[in-house]
N, C-alpha and C. Protein backbone atom coordinates (compact mmCIF):
# COMPACT_ATOMS: atom_id res chain seq x y z
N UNK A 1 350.16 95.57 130.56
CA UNK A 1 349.45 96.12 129.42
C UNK A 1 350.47 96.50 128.35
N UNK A 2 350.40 96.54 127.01
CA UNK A 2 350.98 96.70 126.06
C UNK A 2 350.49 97.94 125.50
N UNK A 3 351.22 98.77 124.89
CA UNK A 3 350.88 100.25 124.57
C UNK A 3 351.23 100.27 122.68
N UNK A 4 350.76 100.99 121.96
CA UNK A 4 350.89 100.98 120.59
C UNK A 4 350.91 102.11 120.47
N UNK A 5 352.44 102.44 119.69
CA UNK A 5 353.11 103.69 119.12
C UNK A 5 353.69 103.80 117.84
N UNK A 6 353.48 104.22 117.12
CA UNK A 6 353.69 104.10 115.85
C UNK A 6 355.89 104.22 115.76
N UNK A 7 356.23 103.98 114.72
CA UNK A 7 357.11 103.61 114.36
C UNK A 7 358.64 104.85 114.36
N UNK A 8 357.86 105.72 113.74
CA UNK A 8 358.10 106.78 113.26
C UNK A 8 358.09 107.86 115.14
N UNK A 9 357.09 107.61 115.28
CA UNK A 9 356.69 107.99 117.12
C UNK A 9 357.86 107.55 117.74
N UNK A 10 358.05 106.55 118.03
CA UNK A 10 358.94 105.50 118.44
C UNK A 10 360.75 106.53 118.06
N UNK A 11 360.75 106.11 117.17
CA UNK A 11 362.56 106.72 116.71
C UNK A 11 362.51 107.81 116.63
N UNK A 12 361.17 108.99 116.86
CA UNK A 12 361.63 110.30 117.20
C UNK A 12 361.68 110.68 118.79
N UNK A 13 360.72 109.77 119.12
CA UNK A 13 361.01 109.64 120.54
C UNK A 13 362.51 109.36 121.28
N UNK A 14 363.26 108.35 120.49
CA UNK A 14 364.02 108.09 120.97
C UNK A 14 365.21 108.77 121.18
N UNK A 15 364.88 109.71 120.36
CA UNK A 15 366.34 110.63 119.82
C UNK A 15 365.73 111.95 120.88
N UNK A 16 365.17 112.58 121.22
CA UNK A 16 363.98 113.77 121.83
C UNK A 16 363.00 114.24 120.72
N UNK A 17 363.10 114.07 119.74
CA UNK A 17 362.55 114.37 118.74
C UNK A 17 360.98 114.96 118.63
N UNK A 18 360.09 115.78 117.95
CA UNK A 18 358.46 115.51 118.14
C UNK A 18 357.94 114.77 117.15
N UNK A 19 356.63 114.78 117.02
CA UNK A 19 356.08 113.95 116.51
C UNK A 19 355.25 114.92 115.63
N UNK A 20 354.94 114.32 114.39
CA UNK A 20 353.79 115.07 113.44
C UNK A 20 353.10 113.63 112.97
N UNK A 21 352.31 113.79 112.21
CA UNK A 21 351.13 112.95 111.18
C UNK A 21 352.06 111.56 111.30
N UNK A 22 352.06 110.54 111.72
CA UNK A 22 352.23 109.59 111.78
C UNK A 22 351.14 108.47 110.95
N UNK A 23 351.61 107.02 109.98
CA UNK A 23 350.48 105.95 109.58
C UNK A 23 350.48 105.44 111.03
N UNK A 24 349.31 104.72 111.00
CA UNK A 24 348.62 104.08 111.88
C UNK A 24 349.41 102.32 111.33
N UNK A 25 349.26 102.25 110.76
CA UNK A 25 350.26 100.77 109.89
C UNK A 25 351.27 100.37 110.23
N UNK A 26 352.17 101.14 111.11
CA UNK A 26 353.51 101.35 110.80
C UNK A 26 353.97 101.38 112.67
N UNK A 27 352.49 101.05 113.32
CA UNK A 27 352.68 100.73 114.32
C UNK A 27 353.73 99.63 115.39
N UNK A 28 353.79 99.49 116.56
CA UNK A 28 354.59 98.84 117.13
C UNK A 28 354.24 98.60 118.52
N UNK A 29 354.55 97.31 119.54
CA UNK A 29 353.85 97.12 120.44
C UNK A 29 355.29 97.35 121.15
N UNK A 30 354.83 98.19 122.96
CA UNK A 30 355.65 98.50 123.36
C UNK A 30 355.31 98.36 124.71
N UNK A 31 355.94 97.53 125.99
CA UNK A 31 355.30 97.26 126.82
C UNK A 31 355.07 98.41 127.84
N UNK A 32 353.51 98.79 128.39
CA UNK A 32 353.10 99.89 128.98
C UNK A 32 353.97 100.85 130.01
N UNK A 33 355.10 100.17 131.17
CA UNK A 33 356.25 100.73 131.65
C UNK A 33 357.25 101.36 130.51
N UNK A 34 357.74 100.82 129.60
CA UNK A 34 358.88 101.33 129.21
C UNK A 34 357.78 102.24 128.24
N UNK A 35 357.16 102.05 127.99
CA UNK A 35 356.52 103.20 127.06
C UNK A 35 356.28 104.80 127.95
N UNK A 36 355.56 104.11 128.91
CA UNK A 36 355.23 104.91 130.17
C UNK A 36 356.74 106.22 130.29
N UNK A 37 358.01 105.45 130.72
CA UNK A 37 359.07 105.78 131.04
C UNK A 37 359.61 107.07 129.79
N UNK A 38 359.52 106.49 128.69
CA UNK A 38 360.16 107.19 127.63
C UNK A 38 359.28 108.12 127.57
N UNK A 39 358.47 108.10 127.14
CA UNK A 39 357.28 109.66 127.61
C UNK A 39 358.09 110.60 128.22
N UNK A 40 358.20 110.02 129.99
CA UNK A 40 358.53 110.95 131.03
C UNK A 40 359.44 111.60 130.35
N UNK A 41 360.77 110.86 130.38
CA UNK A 41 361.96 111.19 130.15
C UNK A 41 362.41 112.10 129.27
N UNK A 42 361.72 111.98 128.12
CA UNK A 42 361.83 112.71 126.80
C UNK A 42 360.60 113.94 127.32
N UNK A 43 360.08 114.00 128.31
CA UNK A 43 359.46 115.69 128.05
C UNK A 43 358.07 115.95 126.67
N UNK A 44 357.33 114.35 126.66
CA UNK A 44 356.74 114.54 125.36
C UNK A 44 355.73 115.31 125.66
N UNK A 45 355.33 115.66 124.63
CA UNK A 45 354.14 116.30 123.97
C UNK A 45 352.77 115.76 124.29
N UNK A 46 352.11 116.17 125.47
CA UNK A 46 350.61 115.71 125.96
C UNK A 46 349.59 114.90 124.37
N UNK A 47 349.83 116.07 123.47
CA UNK A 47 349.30 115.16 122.33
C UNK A 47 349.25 113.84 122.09
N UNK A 48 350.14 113.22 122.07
CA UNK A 48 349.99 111.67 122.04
C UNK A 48 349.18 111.27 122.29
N UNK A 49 348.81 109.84 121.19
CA UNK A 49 346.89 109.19 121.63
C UNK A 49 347.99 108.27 121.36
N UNK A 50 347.46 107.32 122.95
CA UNK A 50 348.28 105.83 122.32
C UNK A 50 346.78 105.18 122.39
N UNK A 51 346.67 104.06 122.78
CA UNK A 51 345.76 102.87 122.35
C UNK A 51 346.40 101.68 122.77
N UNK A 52 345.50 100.86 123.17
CA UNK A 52 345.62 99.67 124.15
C UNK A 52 346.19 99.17 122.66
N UNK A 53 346.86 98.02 122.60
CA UNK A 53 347.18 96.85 121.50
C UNK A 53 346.48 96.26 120.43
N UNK A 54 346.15 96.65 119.20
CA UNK A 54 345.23 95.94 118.45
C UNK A 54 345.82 95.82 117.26
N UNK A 55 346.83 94.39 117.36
CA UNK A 55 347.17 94.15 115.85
C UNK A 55 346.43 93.13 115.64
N UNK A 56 346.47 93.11 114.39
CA UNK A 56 345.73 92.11 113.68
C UNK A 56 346.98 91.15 113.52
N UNK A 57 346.37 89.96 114.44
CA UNK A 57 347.46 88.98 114.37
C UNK A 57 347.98 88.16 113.25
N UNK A 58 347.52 88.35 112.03
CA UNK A 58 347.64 87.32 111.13
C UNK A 58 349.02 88.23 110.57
N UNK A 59 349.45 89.27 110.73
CA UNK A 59 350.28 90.21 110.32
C UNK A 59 351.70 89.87 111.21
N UNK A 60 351.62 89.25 111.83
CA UNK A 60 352.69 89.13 112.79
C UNK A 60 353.77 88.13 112.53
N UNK A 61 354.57 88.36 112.00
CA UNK A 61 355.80 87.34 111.90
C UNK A 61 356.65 86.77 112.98
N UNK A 62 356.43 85.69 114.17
CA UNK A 62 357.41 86.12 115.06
C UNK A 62 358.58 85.25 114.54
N UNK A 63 359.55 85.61 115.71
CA UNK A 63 360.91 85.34 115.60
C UNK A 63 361.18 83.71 115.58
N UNK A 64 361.43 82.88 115.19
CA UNK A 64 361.83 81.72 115.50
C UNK A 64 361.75 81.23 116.97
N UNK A 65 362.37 81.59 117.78
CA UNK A 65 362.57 81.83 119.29
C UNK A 65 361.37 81.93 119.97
N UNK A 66 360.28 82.51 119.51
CA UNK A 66 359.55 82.84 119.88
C UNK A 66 358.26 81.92 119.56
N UNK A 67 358.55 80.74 119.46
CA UNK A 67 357.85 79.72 118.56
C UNK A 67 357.93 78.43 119.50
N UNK A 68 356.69 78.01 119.89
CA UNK A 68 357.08 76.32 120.76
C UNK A 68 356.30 75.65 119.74
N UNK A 69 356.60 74.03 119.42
CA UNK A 69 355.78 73.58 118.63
C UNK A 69 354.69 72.59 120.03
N UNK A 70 353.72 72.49 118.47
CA UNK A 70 352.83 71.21 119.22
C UNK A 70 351.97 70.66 118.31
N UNK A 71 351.67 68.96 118.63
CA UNK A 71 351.91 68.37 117.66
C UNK A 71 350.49 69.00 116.52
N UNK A 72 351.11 68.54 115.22
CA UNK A 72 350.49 68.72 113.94
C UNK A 72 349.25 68.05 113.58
N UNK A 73 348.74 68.19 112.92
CA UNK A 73 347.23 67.74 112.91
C UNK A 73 346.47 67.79 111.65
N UNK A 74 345.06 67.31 111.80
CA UNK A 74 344.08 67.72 110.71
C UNK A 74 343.12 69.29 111.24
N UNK A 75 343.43 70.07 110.73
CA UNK A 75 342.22 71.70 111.08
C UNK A 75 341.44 71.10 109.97
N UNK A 76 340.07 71.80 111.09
CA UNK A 76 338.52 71.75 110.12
C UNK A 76 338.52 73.97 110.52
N UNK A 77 337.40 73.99 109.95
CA UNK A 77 337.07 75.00 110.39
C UNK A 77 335.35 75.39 110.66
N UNK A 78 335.14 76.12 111.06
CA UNK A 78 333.27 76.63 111.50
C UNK A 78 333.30 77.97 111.13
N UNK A 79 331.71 78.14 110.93
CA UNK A 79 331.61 79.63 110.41
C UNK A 79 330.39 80.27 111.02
N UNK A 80 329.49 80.82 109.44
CA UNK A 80 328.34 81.29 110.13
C UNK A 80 326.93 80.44 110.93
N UNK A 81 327.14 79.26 111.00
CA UNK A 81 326.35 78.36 111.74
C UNK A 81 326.18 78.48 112.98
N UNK A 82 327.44 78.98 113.52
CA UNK A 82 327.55 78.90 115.20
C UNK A 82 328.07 80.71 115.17
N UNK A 83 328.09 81.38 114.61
CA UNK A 83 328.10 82.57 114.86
C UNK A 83 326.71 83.44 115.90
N UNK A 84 327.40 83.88 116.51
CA UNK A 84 327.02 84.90 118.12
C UNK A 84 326.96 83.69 118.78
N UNK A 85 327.19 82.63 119.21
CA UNK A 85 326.92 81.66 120.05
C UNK A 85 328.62 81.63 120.61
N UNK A 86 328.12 81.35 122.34
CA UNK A 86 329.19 81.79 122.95
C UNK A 86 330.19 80.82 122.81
N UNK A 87 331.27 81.55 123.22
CA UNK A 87 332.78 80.62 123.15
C UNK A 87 333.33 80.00 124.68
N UNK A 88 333.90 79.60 124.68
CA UNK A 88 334.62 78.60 126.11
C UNK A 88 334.96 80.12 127.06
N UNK A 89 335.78 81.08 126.34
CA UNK A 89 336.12 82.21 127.42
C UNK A 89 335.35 83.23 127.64
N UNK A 90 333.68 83.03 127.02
CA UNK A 90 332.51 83.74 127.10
C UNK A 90 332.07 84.53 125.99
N UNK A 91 332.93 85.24 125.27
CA UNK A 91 332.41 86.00 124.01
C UNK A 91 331.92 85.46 122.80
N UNK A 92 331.33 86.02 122.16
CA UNK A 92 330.64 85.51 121.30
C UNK A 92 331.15 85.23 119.96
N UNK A 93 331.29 84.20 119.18
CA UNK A 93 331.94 83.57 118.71
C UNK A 93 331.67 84.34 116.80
N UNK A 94 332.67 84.69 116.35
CA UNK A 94 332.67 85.78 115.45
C UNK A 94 333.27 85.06 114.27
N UNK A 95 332.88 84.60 113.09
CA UNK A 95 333.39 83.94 111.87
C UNK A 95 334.43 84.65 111.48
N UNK A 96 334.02 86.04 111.01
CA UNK A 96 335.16 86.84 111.14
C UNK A 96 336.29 87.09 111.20
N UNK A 97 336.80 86.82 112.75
CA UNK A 97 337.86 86.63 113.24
C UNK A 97 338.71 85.80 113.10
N UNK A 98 339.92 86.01 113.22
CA UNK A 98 341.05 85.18 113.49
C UNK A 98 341.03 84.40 115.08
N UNK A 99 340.50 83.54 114.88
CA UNK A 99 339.94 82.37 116.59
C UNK A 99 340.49 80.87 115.92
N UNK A 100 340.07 80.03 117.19
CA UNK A 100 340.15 78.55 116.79
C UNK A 100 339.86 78.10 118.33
N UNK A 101 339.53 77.16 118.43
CA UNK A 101 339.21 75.90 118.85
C UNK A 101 340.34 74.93 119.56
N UNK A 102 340.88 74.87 120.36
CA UNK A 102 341.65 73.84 120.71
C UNK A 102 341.30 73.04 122.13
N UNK A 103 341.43 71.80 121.89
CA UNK A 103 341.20 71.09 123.49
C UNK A 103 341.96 71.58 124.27
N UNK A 104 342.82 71.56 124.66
CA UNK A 104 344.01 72.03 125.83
C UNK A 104 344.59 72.95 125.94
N UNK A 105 345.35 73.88 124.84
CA UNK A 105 345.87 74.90 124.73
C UNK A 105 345.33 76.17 125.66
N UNK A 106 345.54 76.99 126.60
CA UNK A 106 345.26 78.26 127.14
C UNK A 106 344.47 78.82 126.24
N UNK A 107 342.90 79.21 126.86
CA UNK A 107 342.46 80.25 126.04
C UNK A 107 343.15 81.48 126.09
N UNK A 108 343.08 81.94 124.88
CA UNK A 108 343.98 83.25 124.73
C UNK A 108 345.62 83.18 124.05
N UNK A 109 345.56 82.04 124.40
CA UNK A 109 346.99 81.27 123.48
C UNK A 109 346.83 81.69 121.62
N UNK A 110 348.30 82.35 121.77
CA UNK A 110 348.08 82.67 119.90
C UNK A 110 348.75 81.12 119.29
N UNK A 111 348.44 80.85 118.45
CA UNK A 111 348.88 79.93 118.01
C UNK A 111 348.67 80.24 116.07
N UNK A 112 350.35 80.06 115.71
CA UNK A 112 350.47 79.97 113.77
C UNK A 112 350.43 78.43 113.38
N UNK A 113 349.47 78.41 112.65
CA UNK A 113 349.14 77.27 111.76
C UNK A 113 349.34 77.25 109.93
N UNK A 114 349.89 76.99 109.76
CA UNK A 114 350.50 76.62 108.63
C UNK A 114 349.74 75.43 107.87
N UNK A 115 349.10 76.04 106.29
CA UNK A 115 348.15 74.80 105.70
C UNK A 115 349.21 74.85 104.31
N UNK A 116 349.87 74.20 103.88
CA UNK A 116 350.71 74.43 102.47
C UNK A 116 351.28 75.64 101.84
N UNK A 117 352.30 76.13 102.87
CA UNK A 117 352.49 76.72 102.96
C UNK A 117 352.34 78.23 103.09
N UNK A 118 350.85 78.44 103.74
CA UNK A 118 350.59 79.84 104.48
C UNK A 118 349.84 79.13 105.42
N UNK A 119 350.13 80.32 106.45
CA UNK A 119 350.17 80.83 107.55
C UNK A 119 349.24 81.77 108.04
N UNK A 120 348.58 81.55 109.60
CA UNK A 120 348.07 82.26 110.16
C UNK A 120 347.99 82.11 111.50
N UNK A 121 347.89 83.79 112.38
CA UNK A 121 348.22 83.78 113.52
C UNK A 121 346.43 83.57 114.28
N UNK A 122 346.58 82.62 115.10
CA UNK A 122 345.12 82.89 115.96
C UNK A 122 345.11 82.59 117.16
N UNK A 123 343.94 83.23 117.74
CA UNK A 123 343.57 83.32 119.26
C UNK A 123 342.78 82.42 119.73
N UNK A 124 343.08 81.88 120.71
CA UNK A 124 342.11 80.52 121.04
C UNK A 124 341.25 80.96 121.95
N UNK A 125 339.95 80.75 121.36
CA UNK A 125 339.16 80.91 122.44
C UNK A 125 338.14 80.04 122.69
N UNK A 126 337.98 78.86 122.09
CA UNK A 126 337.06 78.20 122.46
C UNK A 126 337.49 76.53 122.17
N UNK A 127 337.14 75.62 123.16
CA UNK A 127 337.52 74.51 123.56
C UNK A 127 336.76 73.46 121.94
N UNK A 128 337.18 72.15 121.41
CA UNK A 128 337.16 71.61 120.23
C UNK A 128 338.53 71.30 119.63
N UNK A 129 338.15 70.70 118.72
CA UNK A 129 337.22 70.34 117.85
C UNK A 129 336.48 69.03 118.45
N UNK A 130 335.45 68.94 118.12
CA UNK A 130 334.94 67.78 118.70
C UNK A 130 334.71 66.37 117.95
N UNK A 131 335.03 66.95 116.35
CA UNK A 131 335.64 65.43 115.65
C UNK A 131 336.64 64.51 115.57
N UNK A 132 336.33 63.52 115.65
CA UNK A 132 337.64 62.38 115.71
C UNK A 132 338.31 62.93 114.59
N UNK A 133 339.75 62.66 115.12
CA UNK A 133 341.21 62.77 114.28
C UNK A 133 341.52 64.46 114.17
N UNK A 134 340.76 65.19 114.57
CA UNK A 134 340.82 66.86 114.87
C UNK A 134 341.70 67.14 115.56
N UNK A 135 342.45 68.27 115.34
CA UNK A 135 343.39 68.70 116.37
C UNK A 135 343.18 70.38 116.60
N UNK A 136 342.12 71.02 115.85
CA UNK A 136 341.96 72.21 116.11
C UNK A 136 340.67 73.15 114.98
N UNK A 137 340.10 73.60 115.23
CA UNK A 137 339.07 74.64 114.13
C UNK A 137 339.14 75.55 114.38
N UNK A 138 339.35 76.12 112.86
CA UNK A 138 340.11 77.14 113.05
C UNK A 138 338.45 77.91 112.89
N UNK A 139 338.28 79.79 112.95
CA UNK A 139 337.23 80.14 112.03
C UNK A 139 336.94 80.60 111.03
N UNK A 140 336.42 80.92 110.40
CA UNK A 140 336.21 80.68 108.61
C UNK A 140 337.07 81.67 107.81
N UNK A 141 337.34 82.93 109.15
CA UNK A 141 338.02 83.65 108.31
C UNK A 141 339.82 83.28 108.44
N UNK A 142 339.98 82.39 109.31
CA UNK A 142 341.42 81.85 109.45
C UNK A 142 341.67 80.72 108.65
N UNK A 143 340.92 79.67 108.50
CA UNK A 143 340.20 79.16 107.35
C UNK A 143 340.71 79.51 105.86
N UNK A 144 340.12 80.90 105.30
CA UNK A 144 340.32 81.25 104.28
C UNK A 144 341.19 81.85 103.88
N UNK A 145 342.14 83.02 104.93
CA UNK A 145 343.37 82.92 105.39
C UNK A 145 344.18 82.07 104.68
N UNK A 146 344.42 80.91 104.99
CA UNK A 146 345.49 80.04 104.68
C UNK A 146 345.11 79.09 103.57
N UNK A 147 343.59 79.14 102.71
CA UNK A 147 343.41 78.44 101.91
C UNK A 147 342.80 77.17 101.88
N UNK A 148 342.06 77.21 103.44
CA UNK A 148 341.75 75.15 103.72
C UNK A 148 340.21 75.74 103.59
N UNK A 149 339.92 76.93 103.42
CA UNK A 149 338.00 77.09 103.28
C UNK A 149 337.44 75.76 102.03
N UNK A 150 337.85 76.04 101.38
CA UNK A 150 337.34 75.16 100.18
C UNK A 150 337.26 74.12 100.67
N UNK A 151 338.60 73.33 100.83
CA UNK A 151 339.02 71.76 100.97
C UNK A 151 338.40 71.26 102.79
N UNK A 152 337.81 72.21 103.09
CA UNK A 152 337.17 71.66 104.60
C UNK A 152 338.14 71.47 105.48
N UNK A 153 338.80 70.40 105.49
CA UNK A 153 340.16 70.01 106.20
C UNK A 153 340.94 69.62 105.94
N UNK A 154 342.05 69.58 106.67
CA UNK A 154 343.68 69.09 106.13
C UNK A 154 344.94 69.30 107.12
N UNK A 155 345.94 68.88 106.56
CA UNK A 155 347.20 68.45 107.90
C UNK A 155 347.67 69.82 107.98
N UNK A 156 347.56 70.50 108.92
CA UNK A 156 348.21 71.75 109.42
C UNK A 156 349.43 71.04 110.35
N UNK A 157 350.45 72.48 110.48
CA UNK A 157 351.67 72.42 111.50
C UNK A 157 351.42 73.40 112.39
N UNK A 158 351.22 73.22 113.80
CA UNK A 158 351.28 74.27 114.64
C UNK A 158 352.30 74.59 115.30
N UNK A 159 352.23 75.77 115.52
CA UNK A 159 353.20 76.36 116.69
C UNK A 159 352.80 77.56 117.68
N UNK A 160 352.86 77.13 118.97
CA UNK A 160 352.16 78.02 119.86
C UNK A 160 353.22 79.42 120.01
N UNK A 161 352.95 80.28 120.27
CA UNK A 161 353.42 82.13 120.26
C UNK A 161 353.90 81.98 121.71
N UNK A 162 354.69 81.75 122.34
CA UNK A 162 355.14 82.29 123.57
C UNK A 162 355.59 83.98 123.47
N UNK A 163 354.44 84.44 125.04
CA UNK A 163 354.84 85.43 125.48
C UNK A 163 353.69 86.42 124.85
């Protein structure tokens, strides 16, 4: 499990430091042991509200390193047509969201797609596209994200998120 501590939390923690009014923005993902650990160690303050992991992935820059490719393609995208109708890993399929569609890829696989130059991070959760020459659909709000809402489809670059 991954634990979310704000930033500011984080480098006063690290020093023994306490904590006051912290942004919520300015957060950081920290894996649930070592978060767990530094707590102990440092003697913190019961106060602390952490919270399971919820970044909004399109915010996420990763590292180079942290990047496998696979091959490039045409993205379509879907919206409110198939909205509440379920997805391949069961939930219900949210325009909304930052999701997509891929034949093979691990559901749950993040994957950045790149349409002329922007970018967005998404979660795969449902199996597609089911048109010839497709390599992925994205949903409307990942879609609009990167600018391909209008133009329907076009040659994206992917790269899957290891880890």
């Amino acid at each position: 499990m991954i634990m979310r501590i704000t930033t500011v939390a984080a480098g006063l923690l690290a020093f023994g430091g306490s904590m006051s009014a912290v942004n919520a923005a300015d957060a950081v993902s920290v894996p649930a042991p070592v978060f767990h650990q530094a707590f102990a160690d440092l003697g913190a303050p019961a106060a602390v509200v952490v919270q399971p992991d919820a970044v909004d992935l399109a915010t996420i820059v990763p590292a180079a390193e942290a990047l496998r490719d696979i091959p490039d393609g045409v993205a379509s995208w879907y919206g409110a047509e198939l909205a509440g109708h379920r997805t391949a890993n069961g939930e219900y399929f949210n325009p909304a969201e930052l999701t997509a569609a891929h034949r093979t890829l691990p559901l749950g696989s993040r994957v950045k797609v790149t349409y002329r130059g922007r970018s967005v991070v998404v979660r795969i959760n449902d199996r597609g596209p089911y048109a010839a020459g497709r390599v992925i659909d994205l949903s409307q709000a990942a879609a609009e994200r990167i600018g391909l809402r209008r133009a329907g489809s076009g040659s994206v670059e992917l790269a899957s998120l290891i880890g």
